[in-house]
N, C-alpha and C. Protein backbone atom coordinates (compact mmCIF):
# COMPACT_ATOMS: atom_id res chain seq x y z
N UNK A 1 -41.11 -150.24 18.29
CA UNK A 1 -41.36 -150.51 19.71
C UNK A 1 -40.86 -149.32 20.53
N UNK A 2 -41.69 -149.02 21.28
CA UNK A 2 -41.34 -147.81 22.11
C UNK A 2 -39.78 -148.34 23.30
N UNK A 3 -39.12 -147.17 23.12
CA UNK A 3 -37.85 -147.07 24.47
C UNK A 3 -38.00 -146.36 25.26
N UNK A 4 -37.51 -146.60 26.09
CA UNK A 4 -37.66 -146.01 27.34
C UNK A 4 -35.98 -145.68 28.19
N UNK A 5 -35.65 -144.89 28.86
CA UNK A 5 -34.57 -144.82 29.41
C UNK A 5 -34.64 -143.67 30.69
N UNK A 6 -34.31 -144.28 31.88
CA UNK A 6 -34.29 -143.48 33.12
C UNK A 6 -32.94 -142.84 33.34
N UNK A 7 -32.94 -142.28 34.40
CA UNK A 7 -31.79 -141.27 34.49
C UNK A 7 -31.80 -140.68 36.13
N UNK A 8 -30.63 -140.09 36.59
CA UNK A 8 -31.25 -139.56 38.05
C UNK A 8 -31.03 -140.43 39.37
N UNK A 9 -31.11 -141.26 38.83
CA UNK A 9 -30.34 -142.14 40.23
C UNK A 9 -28.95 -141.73 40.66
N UNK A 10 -28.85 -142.21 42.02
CA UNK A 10 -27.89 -141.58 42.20
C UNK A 10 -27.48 -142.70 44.13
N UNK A 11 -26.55 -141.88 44.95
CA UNK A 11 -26.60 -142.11 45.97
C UNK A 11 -26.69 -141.09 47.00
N UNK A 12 -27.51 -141.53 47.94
CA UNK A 12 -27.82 -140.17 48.84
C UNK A 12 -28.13 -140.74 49.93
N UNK A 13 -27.80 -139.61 50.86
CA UNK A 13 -28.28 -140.03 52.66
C UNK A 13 -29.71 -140.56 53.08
N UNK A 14 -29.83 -140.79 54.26
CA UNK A 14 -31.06 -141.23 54.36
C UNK A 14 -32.08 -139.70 54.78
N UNK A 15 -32.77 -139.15 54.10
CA UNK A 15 -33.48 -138.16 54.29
C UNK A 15 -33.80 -137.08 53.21
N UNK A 16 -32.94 -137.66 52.35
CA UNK A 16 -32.25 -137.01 51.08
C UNK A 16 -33.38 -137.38 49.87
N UNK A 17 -33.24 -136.44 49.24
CA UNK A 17 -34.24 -136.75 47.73
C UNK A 17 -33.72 -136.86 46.36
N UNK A 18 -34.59 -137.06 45.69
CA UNK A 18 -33.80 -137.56 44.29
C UNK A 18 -35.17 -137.50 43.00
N UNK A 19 -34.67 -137.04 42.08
CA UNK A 19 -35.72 -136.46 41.02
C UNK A 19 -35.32 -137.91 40.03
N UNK A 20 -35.62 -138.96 39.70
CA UNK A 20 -36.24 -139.74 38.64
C UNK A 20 -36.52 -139.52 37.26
N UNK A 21 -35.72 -139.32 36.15
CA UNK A 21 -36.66 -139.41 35.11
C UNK A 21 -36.69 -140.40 33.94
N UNK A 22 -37.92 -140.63 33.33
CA UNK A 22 -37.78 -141.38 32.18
C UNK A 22 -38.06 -140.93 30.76
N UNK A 23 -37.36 -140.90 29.36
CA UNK A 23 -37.56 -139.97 28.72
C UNK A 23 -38.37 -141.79 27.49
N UNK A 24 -39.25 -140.87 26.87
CA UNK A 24 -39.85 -141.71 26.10
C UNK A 24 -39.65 -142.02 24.72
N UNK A 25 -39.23 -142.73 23.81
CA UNK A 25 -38.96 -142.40 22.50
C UNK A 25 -40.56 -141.90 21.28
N UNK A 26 -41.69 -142.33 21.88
CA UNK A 26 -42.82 -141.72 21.88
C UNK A 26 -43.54 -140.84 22.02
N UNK A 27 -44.71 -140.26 21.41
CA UNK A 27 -45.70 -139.53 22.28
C UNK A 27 -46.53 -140.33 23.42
N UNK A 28 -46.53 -139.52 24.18
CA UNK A 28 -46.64 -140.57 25.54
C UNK A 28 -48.31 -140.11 25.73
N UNK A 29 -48.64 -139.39 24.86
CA UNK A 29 -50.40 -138.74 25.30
C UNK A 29 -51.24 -140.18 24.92
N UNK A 30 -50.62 -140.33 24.00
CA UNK A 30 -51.14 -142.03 23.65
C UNK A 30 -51.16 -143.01 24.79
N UNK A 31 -49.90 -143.05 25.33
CA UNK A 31 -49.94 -143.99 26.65
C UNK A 31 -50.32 -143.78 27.83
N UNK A 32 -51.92 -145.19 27.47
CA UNK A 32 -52.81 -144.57 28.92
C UNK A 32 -51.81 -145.15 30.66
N UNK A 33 -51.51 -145.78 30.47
CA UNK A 33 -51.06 -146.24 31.69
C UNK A 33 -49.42 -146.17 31.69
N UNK A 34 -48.76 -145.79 32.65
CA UNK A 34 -47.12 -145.64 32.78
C UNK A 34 -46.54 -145.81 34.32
N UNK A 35 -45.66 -147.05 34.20
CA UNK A 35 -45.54 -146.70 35.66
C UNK A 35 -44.37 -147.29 36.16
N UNK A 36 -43.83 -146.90 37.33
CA UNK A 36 -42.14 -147.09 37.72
C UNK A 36 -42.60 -148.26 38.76
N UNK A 37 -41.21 -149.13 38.74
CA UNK A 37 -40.98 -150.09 39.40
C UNK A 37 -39.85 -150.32 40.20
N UNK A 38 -39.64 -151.24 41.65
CA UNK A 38 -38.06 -151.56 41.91
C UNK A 38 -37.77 -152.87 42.06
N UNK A 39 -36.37 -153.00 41.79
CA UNK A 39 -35.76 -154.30 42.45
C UNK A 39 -34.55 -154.46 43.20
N UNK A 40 -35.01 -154.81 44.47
CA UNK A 40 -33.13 -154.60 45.30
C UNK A 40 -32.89 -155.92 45.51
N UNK A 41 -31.58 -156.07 46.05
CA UNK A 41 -30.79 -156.87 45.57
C UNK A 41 -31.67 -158.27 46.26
N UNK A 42 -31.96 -159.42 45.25
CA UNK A 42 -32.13 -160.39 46.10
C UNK A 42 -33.98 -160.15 46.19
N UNK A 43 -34.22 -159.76 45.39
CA UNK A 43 -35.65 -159.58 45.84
C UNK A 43 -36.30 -159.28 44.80
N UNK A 44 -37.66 -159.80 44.67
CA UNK A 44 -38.43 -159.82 43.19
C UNK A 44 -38.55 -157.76 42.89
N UNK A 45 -38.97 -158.10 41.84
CA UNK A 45 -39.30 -156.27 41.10
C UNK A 45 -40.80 -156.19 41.85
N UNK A 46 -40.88 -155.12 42.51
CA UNK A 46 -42.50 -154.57 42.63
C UNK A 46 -42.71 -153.33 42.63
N UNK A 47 -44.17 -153.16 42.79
CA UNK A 47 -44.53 -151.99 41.63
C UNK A 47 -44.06 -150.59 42.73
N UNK A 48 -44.04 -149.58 42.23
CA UNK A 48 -43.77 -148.49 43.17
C UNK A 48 -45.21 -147.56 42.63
N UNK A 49 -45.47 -147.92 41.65
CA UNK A 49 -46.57 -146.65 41.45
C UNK A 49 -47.05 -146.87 39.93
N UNK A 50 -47.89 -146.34 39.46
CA UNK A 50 -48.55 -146.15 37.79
C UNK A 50 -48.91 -144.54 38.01
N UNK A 51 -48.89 -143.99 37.10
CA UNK A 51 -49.88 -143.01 36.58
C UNK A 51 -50.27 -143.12 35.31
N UNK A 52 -51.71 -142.29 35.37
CA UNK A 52 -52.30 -142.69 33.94
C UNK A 52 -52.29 -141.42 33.43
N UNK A 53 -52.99 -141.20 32.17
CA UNK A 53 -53.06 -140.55 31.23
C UNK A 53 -53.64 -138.55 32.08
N UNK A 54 -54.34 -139.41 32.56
CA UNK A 54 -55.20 -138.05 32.92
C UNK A 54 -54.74 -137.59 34.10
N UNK A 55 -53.78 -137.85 34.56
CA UNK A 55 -53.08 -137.64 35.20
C UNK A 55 -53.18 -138.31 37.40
N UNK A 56 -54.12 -139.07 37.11
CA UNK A 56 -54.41 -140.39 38.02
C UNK A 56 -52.98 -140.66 38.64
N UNK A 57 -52.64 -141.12 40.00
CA UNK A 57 -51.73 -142.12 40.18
C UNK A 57 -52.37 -142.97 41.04
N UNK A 58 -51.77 -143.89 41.51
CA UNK A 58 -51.63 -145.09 42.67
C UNK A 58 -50.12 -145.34 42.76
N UNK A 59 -50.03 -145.52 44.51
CA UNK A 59 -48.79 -145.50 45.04
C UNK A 59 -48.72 -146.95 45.35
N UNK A 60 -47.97 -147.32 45.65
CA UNK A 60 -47.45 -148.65 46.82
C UNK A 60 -47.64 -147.69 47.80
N UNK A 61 -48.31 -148.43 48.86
CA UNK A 61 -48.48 -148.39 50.35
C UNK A 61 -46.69 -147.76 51.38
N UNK A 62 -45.54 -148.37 50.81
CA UNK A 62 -43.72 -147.93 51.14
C UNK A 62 -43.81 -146.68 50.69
N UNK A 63 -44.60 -146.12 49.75
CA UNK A 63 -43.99 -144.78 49.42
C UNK A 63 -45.20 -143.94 49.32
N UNK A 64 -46.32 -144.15 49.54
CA UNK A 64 -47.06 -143.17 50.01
C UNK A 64 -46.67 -141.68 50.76
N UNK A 65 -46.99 -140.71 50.46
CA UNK A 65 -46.67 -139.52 51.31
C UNK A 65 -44.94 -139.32 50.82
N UNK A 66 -44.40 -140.21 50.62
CA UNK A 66 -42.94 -140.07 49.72
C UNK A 66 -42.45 -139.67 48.65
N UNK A 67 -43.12 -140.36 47.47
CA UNK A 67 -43.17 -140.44 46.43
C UNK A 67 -44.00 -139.74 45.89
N UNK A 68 -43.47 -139.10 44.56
CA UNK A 68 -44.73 -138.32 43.91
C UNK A 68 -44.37 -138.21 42.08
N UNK A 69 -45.37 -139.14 41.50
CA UNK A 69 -45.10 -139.00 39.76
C UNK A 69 -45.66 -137.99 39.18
N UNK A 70 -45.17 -137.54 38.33
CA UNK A 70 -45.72 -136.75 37.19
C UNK A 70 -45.09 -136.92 35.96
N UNK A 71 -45.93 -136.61 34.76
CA UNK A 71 -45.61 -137.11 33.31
C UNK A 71 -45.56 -135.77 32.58
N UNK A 72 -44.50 -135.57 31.21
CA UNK A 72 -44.75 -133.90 30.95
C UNK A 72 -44.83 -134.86 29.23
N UNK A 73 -46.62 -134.58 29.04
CA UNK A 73 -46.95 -135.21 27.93
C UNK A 73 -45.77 -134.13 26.34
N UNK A 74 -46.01 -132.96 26.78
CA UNK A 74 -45.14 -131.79 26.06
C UNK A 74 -43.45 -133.10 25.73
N UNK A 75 -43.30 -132.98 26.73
CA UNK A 75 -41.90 -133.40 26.28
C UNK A 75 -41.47 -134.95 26.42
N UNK A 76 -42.92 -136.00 26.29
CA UNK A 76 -42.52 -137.67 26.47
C UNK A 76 -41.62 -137.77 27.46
N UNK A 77 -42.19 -137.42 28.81
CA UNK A 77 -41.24 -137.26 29.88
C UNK A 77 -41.96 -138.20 30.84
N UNK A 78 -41.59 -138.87 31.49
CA UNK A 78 -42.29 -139.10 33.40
C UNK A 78 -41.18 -138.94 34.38
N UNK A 79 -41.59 -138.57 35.45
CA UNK A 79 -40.78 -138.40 36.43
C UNK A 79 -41.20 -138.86 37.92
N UNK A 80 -40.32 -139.22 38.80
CA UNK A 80 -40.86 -139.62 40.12
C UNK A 80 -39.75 -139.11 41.21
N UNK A 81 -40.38 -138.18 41.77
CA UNK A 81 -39.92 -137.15 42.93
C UNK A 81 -40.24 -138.19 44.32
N UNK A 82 -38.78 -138.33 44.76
CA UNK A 82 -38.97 -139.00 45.66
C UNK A 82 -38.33 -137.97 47.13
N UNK A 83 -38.33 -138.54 48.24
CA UNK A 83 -38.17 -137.65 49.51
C UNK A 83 -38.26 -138.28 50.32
N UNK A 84 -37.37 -137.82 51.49
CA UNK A 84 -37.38 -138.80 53.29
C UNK A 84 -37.37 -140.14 52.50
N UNK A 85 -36.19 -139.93 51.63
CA UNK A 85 -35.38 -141.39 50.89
C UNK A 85 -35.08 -142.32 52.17
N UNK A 86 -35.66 -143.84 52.59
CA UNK A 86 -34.91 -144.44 53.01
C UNK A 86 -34.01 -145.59 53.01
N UNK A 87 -33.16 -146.25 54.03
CA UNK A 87 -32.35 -147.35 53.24
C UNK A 87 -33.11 -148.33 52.64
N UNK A 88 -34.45 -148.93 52.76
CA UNK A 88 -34.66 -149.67 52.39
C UNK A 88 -35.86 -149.19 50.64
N UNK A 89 -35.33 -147.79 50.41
CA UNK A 89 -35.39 -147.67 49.41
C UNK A 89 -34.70 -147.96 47.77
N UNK A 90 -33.58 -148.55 48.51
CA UNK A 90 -32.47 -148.66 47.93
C UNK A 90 -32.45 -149.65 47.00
N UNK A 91 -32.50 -149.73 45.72
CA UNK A 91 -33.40 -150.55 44.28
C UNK A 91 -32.63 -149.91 42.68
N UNK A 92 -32.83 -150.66 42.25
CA UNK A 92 -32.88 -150.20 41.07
C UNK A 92 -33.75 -149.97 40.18
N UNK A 93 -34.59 -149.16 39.72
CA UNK A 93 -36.03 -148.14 39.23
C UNK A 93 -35.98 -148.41 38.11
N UNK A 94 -37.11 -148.85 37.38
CA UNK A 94 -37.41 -148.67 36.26
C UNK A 94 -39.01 -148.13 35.37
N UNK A 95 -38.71 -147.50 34.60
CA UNK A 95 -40.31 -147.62 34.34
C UNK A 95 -40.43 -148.34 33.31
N UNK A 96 -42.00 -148.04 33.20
CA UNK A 96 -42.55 -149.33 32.12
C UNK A 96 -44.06 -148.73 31.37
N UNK A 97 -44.03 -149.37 30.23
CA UNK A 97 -45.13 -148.58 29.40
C UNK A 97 -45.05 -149.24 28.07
N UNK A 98 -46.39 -149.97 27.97
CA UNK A 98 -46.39 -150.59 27.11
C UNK A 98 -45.82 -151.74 26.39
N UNK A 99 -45.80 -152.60 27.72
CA UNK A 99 -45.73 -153.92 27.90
C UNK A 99 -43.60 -153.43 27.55
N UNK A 100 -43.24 -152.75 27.83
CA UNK A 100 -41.73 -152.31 27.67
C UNK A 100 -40.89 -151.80 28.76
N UNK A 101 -39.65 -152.07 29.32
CA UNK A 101 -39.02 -151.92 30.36
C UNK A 101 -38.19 -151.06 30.41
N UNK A 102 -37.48 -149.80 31.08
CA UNK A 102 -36.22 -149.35 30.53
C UNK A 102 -35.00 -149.94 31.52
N UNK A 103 -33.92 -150.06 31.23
CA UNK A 103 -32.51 -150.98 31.66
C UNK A 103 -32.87 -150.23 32.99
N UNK A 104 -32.68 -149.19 33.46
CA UNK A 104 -33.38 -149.23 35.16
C UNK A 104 -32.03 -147.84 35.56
N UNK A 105 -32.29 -147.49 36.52
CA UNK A 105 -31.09 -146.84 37.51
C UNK A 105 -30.93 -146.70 38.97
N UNK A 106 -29.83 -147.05 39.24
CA UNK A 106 -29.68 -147.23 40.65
C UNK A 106 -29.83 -146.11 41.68
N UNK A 107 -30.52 -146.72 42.52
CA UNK A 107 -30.41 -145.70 43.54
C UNK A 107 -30.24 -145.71 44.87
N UNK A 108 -29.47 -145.61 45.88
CA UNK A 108 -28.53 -146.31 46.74
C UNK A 108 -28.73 -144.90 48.21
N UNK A 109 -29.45 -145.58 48.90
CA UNK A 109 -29.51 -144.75 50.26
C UNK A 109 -28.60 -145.63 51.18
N UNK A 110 -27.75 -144.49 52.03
CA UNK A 110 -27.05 -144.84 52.71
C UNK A 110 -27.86 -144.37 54.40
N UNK A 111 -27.88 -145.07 55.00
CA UNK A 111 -28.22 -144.89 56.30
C UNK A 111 -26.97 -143.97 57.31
């Protein structure tokens, strides 16, 4: 079963950015669809974004113009470059791929 594990969270101001990554225990050229998620406190998980294989994304509508994924098939990598971080960004991230979750990392904007 494929693992997954993020990294990169952190805490930062409101305006502040933060690089995301998830490293894959896989070749990830195989995996057509990959995609990060959040959950803050008190509130269901929803999606933040997918990218696919060919290098496709779809955003959530919150992080449009914010957010930006990319996958480095070379090294079973994904990553999500985020920017003009705000408080109500503030979640714990995970990605997901192949019906598989990784334990997540926090990421904490302070206003």
């Amino acid at each position: 079963q494929v693992q997954l594990v993020e990294s990169g969270g952190g805490l930062v101001q409101a305006g502040g950015s933060l690089r995301l990554s998830c490293a894959v225990s896989e070749d990830i050229s195989n995996i057509a669809v990959m995609g990060w998620y959040r959950q803050a406190p008190g509130k269901q998980r929803e999606t933040v974004g997918i990218i696919l294989n060919g290098g496709h994304t779809n955003y959530a509508d919150s992080v449009k113009g914010r957010f930006t994924f990319s996958r480095d098939n070379a090294r079973n990598m994904m990553y999500l470059h985020m920017i003009n971080l705000k408080p109500e960004d503030t979640a714990v991230y995970s990605c997901h791929a192949k019906n598989t979750w990784g334990p997540g990392t926090q990421v904490t904007v302070s206003s």
